[in-house]
N, C-alpha and C. Protein backbone atom coordinates (compact mmCIF):
# COMPACT_ATOMS: atom_id res chain seq x y z
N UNK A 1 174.04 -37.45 -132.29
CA UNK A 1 172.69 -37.01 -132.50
C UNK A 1 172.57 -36.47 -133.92
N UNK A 2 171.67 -36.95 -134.57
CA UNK A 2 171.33 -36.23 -136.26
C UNK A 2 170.38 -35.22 -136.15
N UNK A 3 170.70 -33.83 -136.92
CA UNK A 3 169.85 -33.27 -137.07
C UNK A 3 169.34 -33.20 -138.31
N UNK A 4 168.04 -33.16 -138.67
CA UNK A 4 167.16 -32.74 -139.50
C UNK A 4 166.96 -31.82 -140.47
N UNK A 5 167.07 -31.75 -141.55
CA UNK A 5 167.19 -30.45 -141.89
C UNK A 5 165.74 -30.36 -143.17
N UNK A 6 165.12 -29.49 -143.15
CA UNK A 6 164.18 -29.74 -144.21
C UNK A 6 164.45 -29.12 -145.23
N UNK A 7 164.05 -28.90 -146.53
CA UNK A 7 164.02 -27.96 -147.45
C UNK A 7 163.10 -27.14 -148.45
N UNK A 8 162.60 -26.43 -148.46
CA UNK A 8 161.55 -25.75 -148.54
C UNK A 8 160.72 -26.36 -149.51
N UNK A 9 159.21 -26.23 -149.23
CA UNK A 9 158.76 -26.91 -150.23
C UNK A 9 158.76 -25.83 -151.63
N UNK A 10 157.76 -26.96 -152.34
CA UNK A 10 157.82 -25.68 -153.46
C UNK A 10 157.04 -24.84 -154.21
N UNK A 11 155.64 -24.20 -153.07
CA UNK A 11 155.21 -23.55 -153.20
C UNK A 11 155.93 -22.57 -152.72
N UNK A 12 156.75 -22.40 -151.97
CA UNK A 12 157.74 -21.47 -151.08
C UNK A 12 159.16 -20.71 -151.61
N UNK A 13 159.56 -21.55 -152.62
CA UNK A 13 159.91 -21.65 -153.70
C UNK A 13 160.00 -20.62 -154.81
N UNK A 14 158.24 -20.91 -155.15
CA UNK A 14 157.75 -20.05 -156.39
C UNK A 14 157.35 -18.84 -155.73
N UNK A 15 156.92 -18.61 -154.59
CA UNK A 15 156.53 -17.42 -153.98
C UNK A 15 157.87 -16.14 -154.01
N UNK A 16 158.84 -16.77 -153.88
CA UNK A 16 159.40 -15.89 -153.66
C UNK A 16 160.63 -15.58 -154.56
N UNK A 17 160.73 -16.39 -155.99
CA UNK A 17 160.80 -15.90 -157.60
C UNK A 17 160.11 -14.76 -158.06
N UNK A 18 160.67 -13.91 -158.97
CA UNK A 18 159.94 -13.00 -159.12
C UNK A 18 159.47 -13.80 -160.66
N UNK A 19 158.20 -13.28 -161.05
CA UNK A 19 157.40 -13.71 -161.73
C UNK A 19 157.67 -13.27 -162.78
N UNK A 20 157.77 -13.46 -164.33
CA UNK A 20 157.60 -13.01 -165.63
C UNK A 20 156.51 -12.85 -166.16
N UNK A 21 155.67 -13.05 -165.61
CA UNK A 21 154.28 -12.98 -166.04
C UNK A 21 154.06 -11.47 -165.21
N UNK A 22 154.79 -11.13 -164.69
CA UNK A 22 154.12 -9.34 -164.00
C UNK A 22 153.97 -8.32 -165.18
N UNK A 23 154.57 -8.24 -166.03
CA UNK A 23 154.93 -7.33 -166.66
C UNK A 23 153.84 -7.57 -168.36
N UNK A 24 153.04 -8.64 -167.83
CA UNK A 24 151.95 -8.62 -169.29
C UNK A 24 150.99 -7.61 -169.24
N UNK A 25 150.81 -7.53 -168.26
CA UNK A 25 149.23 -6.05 -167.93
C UNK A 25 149.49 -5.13 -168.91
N UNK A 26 150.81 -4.60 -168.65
CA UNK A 26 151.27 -3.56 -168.64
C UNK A 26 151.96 -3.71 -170.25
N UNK A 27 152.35 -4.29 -170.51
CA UNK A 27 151.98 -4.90 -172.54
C UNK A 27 151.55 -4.52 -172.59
N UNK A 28 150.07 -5.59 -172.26
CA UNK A 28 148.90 -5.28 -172.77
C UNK A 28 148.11 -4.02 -172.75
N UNK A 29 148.19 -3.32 -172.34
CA UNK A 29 147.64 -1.61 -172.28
C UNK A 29 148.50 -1.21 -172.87
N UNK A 30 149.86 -1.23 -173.27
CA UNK A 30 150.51 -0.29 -173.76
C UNK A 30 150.84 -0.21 -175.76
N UNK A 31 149.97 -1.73 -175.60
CA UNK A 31 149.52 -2.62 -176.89
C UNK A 31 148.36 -1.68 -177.63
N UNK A 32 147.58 -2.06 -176.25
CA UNK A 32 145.81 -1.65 -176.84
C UNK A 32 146.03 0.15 -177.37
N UNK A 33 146.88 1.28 -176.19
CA UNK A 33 147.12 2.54 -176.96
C UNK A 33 147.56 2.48 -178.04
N UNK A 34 148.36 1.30 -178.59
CA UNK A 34 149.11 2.28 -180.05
C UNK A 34 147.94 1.35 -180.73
N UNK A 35 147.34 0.34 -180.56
CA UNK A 35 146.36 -0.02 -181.91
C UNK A 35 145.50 0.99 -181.76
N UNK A 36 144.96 1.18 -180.79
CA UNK A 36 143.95 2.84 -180.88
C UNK A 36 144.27 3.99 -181.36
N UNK A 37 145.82 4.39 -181.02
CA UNK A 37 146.13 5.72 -182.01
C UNK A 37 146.22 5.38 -182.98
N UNK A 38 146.21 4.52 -183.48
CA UNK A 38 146.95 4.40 -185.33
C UNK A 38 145.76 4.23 -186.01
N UNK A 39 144.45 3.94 -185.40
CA UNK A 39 143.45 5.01 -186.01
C UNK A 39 143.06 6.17 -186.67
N UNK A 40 143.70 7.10 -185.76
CA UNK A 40 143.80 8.18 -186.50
C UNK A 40 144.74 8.75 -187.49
N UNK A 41 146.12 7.79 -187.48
CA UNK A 41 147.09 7.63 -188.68
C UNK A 41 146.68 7.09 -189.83
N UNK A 42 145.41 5.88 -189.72
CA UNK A 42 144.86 5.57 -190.62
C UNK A 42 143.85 6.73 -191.44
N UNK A 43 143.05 7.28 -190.60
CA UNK A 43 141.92 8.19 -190.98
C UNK A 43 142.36 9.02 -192.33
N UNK A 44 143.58 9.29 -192.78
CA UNK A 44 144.50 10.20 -193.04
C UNK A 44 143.72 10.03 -194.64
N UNK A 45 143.52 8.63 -194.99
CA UNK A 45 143.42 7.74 -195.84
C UNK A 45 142.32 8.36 -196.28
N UNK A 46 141.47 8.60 -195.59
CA UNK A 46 140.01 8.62 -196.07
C UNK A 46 139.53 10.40 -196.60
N UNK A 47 139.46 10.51 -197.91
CA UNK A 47 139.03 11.89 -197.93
C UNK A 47 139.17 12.07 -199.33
N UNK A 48 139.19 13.37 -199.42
CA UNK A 48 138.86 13.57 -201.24
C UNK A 48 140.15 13.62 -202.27
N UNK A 49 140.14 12.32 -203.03
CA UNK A 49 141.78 12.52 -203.47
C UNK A 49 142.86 11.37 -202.72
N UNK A 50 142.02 10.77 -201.35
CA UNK A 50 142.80 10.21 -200.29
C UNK A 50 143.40 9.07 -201.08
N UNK A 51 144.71 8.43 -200.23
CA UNK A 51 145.03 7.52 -200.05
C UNK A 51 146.47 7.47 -200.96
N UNK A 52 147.60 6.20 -200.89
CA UNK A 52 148.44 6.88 -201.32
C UNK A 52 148.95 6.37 -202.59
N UNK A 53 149.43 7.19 -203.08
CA UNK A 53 149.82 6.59 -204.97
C UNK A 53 151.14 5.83 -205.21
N UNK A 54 151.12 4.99 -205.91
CA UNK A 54 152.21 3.97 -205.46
C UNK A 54 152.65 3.55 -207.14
N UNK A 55 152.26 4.43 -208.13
CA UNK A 55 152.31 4.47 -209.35
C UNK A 55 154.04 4.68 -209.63
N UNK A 56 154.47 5.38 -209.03
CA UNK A 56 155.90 5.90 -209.38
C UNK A 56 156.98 4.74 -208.97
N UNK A 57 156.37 4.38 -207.91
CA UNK A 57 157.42 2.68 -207.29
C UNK A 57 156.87 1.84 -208.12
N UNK A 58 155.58 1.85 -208.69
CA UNK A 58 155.46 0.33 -209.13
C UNK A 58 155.95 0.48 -210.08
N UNK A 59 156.61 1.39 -211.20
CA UNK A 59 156.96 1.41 -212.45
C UNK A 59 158.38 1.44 -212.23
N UNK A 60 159.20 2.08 -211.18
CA UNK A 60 160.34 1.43 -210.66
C UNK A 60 160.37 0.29 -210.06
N UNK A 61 159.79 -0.51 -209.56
CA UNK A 61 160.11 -2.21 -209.48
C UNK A 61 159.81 -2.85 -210.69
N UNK A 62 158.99 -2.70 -211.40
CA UNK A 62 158.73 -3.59 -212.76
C UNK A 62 159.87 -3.75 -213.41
N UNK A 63 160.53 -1.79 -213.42
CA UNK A 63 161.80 -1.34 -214.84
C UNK A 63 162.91 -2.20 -214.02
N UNK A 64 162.78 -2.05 -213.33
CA UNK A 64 163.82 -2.85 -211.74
C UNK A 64 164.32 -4.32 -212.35
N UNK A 65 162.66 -5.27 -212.26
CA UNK A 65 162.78 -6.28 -212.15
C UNK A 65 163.15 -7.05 -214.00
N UNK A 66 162.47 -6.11 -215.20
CA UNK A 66 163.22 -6.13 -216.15
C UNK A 66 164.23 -6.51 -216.27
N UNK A 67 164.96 -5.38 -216.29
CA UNK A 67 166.66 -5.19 -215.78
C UNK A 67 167.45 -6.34 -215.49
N UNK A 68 166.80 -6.59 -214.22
CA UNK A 68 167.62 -7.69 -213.72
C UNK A 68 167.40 -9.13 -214.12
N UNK A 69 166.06 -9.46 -214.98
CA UNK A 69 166.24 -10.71 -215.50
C UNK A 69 166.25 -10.55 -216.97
N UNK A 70 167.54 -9.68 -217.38
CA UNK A 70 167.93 -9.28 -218.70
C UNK A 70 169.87 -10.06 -217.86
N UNK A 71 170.24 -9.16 -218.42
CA UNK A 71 172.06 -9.50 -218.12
C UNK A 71 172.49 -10.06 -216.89
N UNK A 72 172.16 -9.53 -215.74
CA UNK A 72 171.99 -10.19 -214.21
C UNK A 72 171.91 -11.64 -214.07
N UNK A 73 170.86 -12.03 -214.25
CA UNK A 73 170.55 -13.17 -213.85
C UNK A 73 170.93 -14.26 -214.53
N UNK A 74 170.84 -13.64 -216.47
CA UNK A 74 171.62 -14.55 -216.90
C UNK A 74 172.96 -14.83 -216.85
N UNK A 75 173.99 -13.96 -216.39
CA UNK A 75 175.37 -13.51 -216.50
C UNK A 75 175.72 -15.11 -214.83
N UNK A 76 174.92 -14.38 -213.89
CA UNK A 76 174.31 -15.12 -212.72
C UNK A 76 174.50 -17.15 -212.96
N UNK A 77 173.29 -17.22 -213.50
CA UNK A 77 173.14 -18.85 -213.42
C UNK A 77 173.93 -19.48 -214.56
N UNK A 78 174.39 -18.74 -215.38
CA UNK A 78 175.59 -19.10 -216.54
C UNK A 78 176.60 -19.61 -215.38
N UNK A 79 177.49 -18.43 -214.66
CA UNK A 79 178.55 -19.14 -213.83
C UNK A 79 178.33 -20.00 -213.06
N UNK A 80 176.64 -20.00 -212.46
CA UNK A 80 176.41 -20.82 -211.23
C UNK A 80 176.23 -22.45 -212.13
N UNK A 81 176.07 -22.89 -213.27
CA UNK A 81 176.17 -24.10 -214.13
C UNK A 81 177.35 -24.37 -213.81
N UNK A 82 178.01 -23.66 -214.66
CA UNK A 82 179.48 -23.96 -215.16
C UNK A 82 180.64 -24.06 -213.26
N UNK A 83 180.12 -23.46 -212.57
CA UNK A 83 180.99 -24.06 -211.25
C UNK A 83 180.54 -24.79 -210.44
N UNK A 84 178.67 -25.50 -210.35
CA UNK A 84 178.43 -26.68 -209.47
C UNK A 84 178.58 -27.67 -210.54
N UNK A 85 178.40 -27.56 -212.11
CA UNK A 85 178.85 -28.66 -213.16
C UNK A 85 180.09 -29.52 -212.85
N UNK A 86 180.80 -28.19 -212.64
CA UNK A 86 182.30 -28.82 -212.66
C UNK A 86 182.69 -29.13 -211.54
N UNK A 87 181.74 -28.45 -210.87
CA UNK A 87 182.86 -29.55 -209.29
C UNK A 87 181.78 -30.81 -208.75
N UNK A 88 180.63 -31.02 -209.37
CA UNK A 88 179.95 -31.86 -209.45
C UNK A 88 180.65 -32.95 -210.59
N UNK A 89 181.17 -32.68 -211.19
CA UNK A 89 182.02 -33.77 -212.38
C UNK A 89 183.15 -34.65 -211.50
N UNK A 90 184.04 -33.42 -210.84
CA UNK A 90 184.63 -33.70 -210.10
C UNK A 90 184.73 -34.24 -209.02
N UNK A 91 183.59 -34.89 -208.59
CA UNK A 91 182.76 -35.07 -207.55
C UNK A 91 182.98 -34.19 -205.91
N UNK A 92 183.08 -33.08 -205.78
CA UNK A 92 183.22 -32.31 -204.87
C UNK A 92 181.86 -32.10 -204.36
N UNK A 93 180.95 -31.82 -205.12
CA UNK A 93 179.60 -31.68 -204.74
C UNK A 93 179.08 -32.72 -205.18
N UNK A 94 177.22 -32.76 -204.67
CA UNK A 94 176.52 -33.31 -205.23
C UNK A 94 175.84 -33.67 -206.72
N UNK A 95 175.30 -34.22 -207.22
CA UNK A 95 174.64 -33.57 -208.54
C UNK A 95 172.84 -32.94 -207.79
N UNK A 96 172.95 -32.99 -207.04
CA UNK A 96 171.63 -32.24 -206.57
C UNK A 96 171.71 -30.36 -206.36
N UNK A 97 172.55 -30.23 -206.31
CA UNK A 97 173.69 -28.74 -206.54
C UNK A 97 173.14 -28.34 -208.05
N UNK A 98 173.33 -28.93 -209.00
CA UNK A 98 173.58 -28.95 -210.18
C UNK A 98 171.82 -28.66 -210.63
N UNK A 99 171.47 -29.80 -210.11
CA UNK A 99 169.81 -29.71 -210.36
C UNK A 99 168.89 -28.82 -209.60
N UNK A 100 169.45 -28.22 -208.51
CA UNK A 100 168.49 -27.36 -207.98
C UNK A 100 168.67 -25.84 -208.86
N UNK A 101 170.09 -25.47 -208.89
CA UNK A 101 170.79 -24.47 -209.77
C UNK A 101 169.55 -24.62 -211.21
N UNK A 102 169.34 -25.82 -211.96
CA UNK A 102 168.55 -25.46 -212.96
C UNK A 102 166.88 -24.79 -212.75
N UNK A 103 166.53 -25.24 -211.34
CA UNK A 103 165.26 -25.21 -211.13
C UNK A 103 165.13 -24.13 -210.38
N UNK A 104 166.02 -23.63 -209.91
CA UNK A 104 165.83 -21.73 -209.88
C UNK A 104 166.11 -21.02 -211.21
N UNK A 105 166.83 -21.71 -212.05
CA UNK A 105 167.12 -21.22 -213.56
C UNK A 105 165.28 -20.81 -213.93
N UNK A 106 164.69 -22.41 -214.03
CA UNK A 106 163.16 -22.14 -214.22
C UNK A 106 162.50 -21.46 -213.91
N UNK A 107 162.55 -21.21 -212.88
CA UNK A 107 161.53 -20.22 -212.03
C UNK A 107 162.54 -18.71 -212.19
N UNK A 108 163.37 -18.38 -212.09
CA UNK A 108 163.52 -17.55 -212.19
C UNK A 108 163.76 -16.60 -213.53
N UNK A 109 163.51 -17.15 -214.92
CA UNK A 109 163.24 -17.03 -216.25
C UNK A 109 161.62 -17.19 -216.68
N UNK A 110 161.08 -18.29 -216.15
CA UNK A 110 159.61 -18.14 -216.51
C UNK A 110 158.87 -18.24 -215.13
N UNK A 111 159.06 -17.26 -214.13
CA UNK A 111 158.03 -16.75 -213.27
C UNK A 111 156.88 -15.72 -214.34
N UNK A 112 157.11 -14.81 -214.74
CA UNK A 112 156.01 -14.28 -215.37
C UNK A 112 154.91 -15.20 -216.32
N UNK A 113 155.98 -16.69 -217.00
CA UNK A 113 154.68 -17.00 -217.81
C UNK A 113 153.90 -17.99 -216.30
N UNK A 114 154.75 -18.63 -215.59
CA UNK A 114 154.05 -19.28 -214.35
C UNK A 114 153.02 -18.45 -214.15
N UNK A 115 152.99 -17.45 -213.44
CA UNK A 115 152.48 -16.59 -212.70
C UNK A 115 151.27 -16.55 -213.76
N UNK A 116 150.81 -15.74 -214.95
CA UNK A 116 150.31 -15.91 -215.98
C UNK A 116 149.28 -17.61 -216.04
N UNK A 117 149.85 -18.36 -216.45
CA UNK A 117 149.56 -19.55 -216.53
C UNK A 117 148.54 -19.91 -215.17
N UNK A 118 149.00 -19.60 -213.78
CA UNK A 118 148.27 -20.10 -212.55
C UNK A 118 147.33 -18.75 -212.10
N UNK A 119 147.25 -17.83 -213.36
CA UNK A 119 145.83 -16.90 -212.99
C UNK A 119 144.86 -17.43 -213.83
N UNK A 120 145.28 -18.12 -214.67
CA UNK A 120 144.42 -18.38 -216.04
C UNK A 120 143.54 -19.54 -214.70
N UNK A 121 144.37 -20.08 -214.28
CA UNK A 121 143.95 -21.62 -213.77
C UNK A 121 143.20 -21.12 -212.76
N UNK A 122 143.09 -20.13 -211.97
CA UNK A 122 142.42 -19.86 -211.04
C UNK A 122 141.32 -18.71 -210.89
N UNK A 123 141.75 -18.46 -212.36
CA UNK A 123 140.24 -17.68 -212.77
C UNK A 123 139.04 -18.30 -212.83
């Protein structure tokens, strides 16, 4: 004699998985409080004198960024030539090694006149 055996369908299945979707409500409200308090973290902003001065960092990132495309950077893409050159000669690498190395050389020596140049253009 054979017996039968069925196997659950699969709504029966999913019923009795616990769901990942339970726990969005409860996000979501706990979302909506902090965009509502940080209202009043913002407010802080608004008043006589308000808001915050950013004069002292921006003259330390400028002296910063000076700096570093003085001796740094050149000291930098000097070795980075001279060791994808040569093992690009050697054929260890690509010559696309070699050529990308120059084209961060570019950009990273004349970003200011770029930068310069594509305000002019978009003025």
């Amino acid at each position: 004699m054979r017996v039968l055996t069925t196997t659950p369908c699969a709504v029966t299945k999913a019923a009795t998985r616990p769901s990942w979707k339970a726990g969005r409500g409860v996000t979501a409200l706990l979302l909506a409080i902090l965009l509502l308090s940080a209202n009043h973290a913002l407010a802080q902003t608004t008043g006589t004198g308000g808001g915050v001065q950013f004069s002292k960092i921006d003259t330390l990132g400028t002296s910063f960024l000076t700096w570093l495309k003085g001796n740094p950077i050149t000291l930098f893409f000097t070795v980075a030539l001279i060791v994808t050159g040569l093992l690009a000669a050697f054929n260890r690498i690509s010559w696309m090694w070699v050529l990308m190395i120059c084209v961060g050389a570019f950009f990273a020596f004349g970003a200011t006149n770029i930068v310069t140049q594509l305000k002019a253009v978009f003025t």
